[in-house]
C-alpha atoms as a PDB file:
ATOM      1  CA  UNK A   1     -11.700  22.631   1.547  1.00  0.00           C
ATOM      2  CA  UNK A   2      -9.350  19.778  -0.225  1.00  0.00           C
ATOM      3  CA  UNK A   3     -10.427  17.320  -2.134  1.00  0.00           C
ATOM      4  CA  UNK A   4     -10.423  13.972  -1.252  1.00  0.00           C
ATOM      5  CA  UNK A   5      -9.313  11.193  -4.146  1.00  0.00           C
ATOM      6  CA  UNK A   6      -9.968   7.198  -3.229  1.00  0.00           C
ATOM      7  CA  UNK A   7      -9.771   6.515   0.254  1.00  0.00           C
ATOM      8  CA  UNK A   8      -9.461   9.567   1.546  1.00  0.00           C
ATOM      9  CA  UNK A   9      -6.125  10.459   0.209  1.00  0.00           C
ATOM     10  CA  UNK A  10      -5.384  13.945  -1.054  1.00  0.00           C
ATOM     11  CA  UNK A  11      -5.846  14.984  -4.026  1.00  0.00           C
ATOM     12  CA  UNK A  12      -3.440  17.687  -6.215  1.00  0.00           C
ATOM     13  CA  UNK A  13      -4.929  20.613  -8.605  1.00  0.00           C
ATOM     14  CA  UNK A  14      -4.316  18.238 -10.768  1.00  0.00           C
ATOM     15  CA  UNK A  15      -6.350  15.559  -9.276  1.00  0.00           C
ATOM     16  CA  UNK A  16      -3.450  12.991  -9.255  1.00  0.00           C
ATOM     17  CA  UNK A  17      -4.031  10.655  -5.801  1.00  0.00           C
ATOM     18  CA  UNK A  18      -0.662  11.296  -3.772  1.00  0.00           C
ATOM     19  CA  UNK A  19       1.467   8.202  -3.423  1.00  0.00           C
ATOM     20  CA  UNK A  20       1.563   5.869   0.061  1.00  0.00           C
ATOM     21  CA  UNK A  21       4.753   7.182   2.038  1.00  0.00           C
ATOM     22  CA  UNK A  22       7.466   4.452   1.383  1.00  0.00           C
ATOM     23  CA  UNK A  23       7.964   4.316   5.134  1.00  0.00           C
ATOM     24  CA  UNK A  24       4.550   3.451   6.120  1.00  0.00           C
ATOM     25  CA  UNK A  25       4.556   0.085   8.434  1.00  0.00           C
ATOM     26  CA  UNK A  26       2.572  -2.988   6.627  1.00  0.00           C
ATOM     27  CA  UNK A  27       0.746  -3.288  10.181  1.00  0.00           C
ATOM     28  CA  UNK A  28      -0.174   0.134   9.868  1.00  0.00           C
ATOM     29  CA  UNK A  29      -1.381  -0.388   5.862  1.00  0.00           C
ATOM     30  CA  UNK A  30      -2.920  -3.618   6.887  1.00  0.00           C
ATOM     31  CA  UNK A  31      -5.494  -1.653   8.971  1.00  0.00           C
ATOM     32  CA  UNK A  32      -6.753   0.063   5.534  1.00  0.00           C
ATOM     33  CA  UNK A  33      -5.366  -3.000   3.208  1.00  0.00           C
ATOM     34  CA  UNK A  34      -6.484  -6.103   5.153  1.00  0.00           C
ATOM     35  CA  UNK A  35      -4.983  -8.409   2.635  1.00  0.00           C
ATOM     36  CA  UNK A  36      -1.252  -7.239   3.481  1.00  0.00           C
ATOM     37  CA  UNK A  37      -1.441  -9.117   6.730  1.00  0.00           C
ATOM     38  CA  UNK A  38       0.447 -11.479   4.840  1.00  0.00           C
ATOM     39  CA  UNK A  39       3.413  -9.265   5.127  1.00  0.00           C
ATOM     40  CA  UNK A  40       5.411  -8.600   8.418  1.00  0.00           C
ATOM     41  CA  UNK A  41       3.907  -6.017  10.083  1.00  0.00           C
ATOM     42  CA  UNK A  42       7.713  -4.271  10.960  1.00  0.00           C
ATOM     43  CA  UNK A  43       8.354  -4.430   6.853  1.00  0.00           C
ATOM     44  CA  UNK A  44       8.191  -1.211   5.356  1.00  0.00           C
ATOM     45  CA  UNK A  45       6.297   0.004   2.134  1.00  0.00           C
ATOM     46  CA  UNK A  46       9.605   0.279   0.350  1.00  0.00           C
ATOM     47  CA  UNK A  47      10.989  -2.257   1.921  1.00  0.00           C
ATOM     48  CA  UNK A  48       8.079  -4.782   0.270  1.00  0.00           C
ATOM     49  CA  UNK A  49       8.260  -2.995  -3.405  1.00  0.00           C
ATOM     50  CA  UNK A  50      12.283  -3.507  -3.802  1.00  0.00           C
ATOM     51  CA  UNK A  51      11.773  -6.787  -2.525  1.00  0.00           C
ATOM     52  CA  UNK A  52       9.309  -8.045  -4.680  1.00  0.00           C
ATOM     53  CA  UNK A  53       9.873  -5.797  -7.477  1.00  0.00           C
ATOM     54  CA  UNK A  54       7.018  -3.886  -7.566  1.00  0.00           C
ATOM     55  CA  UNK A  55       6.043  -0.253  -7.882  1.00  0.00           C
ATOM     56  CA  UNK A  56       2.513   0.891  -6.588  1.00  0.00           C
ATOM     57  CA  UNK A  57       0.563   0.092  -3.134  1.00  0.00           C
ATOM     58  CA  UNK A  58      -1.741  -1.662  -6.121  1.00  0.00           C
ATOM     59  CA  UNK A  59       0.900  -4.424  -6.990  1.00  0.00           C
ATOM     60  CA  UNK A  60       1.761  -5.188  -3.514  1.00  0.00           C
ATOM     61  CA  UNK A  61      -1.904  -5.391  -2.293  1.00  0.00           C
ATOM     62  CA  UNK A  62      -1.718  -7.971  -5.442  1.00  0.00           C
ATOM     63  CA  UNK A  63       1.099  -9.845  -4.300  1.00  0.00           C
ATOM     64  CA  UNK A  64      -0.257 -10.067  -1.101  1.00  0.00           C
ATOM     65  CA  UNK A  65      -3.432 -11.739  -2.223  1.00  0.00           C
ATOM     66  CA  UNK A  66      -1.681 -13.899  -4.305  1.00  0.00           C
ATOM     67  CA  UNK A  67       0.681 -15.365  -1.260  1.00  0.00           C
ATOM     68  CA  UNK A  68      -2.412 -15.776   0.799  1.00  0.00           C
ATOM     69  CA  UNK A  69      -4.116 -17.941  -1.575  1.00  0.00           C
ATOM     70  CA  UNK A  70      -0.577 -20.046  -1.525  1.00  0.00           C
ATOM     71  CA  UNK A  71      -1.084 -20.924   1.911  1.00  0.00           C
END
């Protein structure tokens, strides 16, 4: 049986978490991540990291919390 990391996600036989797919919708993320509604939900994973400069699902879940709190 695999072993399951945080939420859910995969683990390796390392036990490194496997990365978000870069082409994951933020609609579809925002389902999981409730605080990316903030995004379009059309943008892309990738899409959001170049644009802001960011690297992991971690800073943009970040980001996103800090624009809501802008509003």
């Amino acid at each position: 049986m695999t072993e399951r990391g945080l939420d859910g996600r995969a683990v390796d036989e390392n036990k490194r978490i496997r990365e978000k797919n870069g082409a994951a919708l933020m609609g579809n993320l925002a389902k999981t991540y409730p605080e990316l509604r903030v995004f379009s939900p059309q943008a892309t994973l990738t899409g959001i990291r170049k644009r802001h400069g960011v690297t992991s699902i971690a800073e943009v879940r970040r980001l996103a919390a800090k624009k809501a709190s802008q509003r």
